[in-house]
N, C-alpha and C. Protein backbone atom coordinates (compact mmCIF):
# COMPACT_ATOMS: atom_id res chain seq x y z
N UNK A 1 141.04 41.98 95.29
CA UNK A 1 141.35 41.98 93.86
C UNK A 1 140.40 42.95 93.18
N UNK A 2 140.83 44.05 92.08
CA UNK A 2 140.26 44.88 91.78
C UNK A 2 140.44 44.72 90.58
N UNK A 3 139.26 44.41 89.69
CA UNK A 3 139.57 44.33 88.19
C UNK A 3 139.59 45.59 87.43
N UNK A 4 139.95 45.72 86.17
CA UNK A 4 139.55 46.81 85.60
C UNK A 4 139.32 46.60 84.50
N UNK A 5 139.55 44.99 83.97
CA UNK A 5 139.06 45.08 82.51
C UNK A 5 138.43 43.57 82.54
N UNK A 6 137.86 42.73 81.58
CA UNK A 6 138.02 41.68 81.18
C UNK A 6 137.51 41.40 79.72
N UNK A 7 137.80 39.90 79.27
CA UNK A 7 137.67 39.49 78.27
C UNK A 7 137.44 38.19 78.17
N UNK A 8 136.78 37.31 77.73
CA UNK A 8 136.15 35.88 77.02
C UNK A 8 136.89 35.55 75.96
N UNK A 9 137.81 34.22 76.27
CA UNK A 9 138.26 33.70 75.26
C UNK A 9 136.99 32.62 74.46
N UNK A 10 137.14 32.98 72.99
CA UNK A 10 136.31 32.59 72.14
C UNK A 10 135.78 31.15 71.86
N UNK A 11 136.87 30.28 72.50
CA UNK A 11 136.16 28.90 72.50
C UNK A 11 136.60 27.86 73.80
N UNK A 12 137.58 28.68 74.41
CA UNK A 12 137.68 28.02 75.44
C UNK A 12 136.84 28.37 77.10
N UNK A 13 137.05 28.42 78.20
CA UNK A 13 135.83 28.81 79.19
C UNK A 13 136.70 29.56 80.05
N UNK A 14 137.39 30.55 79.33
CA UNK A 14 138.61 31.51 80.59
C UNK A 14 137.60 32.83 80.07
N UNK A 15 138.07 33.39 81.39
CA UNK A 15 137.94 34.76 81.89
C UNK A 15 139.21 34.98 81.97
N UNK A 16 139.81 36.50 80.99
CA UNK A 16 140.91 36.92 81.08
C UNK A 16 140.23 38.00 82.29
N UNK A 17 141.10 38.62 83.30
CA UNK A 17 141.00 39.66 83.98
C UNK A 17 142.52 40.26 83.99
N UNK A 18 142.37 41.95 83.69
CA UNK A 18 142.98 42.84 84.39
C UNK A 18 143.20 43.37 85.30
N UNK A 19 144.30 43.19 86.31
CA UNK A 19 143.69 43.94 87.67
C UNK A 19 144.47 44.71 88.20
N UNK A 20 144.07 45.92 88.81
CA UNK A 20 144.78 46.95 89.56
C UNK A 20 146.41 46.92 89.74
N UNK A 21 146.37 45.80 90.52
CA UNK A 21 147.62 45.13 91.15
C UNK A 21 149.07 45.29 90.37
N UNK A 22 148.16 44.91 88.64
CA UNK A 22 149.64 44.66 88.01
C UNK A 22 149.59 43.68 87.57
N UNK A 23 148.64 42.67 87.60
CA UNK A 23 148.28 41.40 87.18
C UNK A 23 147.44 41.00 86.44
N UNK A 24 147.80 39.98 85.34
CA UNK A 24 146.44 39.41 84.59
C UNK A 24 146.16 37.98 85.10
N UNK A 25 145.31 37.68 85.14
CA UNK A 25 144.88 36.32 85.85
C UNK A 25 143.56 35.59 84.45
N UNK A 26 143.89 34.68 84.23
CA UNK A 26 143.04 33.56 83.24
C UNK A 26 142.26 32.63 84.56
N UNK A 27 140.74 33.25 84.13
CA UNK A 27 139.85 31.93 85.30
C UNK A 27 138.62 31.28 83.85
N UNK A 28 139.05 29.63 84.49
CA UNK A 28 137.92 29.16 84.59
C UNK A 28 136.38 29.30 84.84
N UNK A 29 135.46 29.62 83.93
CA UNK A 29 134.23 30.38 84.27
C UNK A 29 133.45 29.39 84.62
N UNK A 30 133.74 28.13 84.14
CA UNK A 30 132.64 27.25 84.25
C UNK A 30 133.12 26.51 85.70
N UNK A 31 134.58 25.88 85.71
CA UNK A 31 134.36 25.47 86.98
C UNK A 31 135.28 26.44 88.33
N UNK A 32 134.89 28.00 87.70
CA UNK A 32 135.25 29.10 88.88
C UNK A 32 136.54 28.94 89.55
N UNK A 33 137.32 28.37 88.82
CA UNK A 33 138.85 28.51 89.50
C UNK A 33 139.92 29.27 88.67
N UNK A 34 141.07 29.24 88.92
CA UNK A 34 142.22 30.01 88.76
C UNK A 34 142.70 29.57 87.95
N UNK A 35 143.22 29.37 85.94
CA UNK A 35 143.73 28.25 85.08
C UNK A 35 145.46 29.33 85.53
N UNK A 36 145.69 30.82 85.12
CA UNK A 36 146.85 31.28 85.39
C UNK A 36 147.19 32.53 85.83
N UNK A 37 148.45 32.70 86.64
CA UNK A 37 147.92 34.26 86.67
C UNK A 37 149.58 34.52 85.94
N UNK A 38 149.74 36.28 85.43
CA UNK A 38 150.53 36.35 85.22
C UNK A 38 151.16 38.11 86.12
N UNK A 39 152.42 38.41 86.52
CA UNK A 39 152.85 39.56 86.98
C UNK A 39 153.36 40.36 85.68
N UNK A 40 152.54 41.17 85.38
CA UNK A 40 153.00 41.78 83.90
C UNK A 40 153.66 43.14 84.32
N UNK A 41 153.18 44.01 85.40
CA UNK A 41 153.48 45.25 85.43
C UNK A 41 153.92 45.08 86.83
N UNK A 42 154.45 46.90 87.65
CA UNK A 42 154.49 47.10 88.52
C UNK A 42 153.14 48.19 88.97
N UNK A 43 152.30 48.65 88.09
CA UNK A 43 151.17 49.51 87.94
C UNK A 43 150.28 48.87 87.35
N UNK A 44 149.29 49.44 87.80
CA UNK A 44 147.77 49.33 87.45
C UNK A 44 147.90 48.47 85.88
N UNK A 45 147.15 47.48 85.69
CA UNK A 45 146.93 46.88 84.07
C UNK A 45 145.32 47.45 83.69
N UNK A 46 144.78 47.53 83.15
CA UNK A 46 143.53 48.69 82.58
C UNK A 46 142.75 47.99 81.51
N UNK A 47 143.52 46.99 80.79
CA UNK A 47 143.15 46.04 79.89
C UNK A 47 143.27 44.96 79.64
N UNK A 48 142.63 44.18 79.10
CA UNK A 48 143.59 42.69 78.25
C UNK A 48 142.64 42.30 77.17
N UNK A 49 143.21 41.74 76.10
CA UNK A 49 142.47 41.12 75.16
C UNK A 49 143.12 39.32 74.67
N UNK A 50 142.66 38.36 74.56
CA UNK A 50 143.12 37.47 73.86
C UNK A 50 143.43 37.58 72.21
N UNK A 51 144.36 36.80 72.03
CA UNK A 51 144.59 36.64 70.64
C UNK A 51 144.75 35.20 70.43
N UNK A 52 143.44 34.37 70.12
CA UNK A 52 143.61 32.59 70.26
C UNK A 52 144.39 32.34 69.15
N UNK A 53 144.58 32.73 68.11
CA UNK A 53 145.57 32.09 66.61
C UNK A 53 146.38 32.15 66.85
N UNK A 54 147.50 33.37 68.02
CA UNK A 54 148.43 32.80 68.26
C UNK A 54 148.76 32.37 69.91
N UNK A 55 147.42 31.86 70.43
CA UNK A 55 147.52 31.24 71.21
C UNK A 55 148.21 33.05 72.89
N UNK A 56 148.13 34.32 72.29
CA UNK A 56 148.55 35.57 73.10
C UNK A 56 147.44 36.11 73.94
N UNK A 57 148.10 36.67 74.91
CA UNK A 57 147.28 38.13 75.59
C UNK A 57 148.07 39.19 75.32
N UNK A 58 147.28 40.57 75.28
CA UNK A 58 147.91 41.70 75.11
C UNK A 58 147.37 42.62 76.24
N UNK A 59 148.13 42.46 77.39
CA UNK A 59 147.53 43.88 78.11
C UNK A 59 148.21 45.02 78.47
N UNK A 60 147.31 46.30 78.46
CA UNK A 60 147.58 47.61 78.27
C UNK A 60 147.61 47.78 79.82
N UNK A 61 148.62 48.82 80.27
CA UNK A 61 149.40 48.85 81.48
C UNK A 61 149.47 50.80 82.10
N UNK A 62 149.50 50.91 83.16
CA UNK A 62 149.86 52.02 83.80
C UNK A 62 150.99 52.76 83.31
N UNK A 63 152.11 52.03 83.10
CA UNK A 63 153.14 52.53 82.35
C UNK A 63 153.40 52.72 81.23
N UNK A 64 152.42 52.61 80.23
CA UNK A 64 152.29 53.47 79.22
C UNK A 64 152.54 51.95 78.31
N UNK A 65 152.96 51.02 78.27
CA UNK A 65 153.34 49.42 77.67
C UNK A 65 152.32 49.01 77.77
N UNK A 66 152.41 48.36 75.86
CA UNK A 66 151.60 47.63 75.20
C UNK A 66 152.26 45.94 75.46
N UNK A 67 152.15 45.24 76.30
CA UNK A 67 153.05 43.59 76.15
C UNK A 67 152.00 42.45 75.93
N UNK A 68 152.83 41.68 74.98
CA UNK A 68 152.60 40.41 74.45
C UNK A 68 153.14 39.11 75.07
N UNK A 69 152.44 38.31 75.75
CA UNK A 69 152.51 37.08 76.82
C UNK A 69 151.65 35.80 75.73
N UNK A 70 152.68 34.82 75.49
CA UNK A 70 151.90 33.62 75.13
C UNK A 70 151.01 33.13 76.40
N UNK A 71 150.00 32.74 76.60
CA UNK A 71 149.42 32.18 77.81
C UNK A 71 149.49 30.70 78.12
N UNK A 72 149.87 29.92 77.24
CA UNK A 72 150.48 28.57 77.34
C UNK A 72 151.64 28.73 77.89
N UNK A 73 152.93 29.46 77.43
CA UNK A 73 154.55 29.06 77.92
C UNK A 73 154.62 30.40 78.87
N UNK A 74 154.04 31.32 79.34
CA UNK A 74 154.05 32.28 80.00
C UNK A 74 155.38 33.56 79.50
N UNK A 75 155.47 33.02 78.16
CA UNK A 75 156.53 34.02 78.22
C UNK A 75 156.46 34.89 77.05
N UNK A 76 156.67 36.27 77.43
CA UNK A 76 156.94 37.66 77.26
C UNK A 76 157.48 37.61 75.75
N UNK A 77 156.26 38.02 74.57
CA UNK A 77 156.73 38.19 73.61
C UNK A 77 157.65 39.36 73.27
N UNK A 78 157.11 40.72 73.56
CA UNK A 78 157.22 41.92 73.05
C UNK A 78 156.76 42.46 73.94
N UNK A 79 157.55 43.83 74.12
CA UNK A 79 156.86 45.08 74.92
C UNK A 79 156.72 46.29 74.05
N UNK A 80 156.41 47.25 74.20
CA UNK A 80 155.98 47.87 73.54
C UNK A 80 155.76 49.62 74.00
N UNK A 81 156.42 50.51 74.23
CA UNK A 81 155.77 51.67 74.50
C UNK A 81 154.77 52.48 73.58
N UNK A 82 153.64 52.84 74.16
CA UNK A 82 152.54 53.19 72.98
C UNK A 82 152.24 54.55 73.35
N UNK A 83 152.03 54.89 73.89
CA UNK A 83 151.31 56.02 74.75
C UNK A 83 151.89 56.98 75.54
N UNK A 84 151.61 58.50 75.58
CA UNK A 84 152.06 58.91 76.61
C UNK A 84 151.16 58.90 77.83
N UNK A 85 150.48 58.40 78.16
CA UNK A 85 149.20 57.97 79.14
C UNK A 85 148.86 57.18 79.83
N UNK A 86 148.01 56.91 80.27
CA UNK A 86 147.72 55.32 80.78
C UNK A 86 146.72 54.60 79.86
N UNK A 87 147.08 53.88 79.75
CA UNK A 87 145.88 52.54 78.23
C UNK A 87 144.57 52.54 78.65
N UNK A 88 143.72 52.85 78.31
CA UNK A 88 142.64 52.39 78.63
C UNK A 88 141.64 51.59 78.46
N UNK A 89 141.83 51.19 77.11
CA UNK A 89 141.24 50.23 76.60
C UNK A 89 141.71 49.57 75.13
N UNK A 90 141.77 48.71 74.66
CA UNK A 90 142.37 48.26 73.59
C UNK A 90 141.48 47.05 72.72
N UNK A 91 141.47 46.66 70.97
CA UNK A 91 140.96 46.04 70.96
C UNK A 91 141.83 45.26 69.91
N UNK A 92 141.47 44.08 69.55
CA UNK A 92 142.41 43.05 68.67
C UNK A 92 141.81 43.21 66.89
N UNK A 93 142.10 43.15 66.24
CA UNK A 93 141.65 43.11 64.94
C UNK A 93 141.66 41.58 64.73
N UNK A 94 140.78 40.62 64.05
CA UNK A 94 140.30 39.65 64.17
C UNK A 94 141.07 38.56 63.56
N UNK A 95 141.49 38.80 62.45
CA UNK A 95 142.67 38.08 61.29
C UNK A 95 143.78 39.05 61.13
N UNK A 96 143.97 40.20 61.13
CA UNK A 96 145.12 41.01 61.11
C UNK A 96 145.86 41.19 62.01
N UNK A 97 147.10 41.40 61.95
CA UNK A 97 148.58 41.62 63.18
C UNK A 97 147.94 43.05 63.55
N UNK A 98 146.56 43.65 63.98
CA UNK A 98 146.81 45.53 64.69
C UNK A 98 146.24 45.17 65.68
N UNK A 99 146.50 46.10 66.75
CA UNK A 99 146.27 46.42 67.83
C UNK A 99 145.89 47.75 68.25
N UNK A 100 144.64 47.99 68.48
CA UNK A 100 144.26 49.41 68.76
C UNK A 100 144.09 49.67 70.16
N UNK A 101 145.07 50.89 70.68
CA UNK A 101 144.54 51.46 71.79
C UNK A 101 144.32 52.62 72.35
N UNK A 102 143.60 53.03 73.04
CA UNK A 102 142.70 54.19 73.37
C UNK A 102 143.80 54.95 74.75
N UNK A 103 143.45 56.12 75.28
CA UNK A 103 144.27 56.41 76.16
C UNK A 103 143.87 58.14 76.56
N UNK A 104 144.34 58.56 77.56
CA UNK A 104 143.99 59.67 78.24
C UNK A 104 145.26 60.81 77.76
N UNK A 105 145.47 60.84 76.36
CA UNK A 105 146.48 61.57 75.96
C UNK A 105 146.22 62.96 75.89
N UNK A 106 147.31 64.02 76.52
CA UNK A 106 147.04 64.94 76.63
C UNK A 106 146.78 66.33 75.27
């Protein structure tokens, strides 16, 4: 497993990870296990961020897609093409609906 990003949800004890594979996976930090994983892409994922208010993850993908996953019902809010690039990093705005992301645009 090859990560490439992660993130700390703010009051609960998950480790979001991004990983190579195509996958985001939610771990347990405190008691080091697996709470979910999810298959978001067929390419590399590069990012993820939580969004606890509405209970989302948002991770930035190889294929150029920005997608929105509730992490409770596992299901696929929104996708999103953002980029002509690959994502590289992204961040959540704290009380506001934006989403910023960074990228290797030519």
């Amino acid at each position: 497993m090859h990560a490439q990003g992660g993130h700390f949800h703010p009051t609960e004890p998950w480790l979001l990870t991004a990983l190579f594979n195509g996958s985001v996976n939610t771990y347990d930090h405190n008691a080091g296990a697996l709470v979910r994983g999810f298959e978001v892409a067929e390419v590399s994922v590069r990012c993820a961020k939580f969004i606890p208010r509405k209970n989302w993850f948002v991770p930035g993908s190889d294929d150029y897609q920005l997608r929105v996953f509730n992490y409770n019902t596992h299901e696929k809010i929104a996708a999103f093409e953002v980029q002509p690039d690959y994502n590289r990093c992204l961040t959540v705005h704290p009380t506001l609906p934006i989403v910023l992301m960074g990228s290797d645009d030519v």
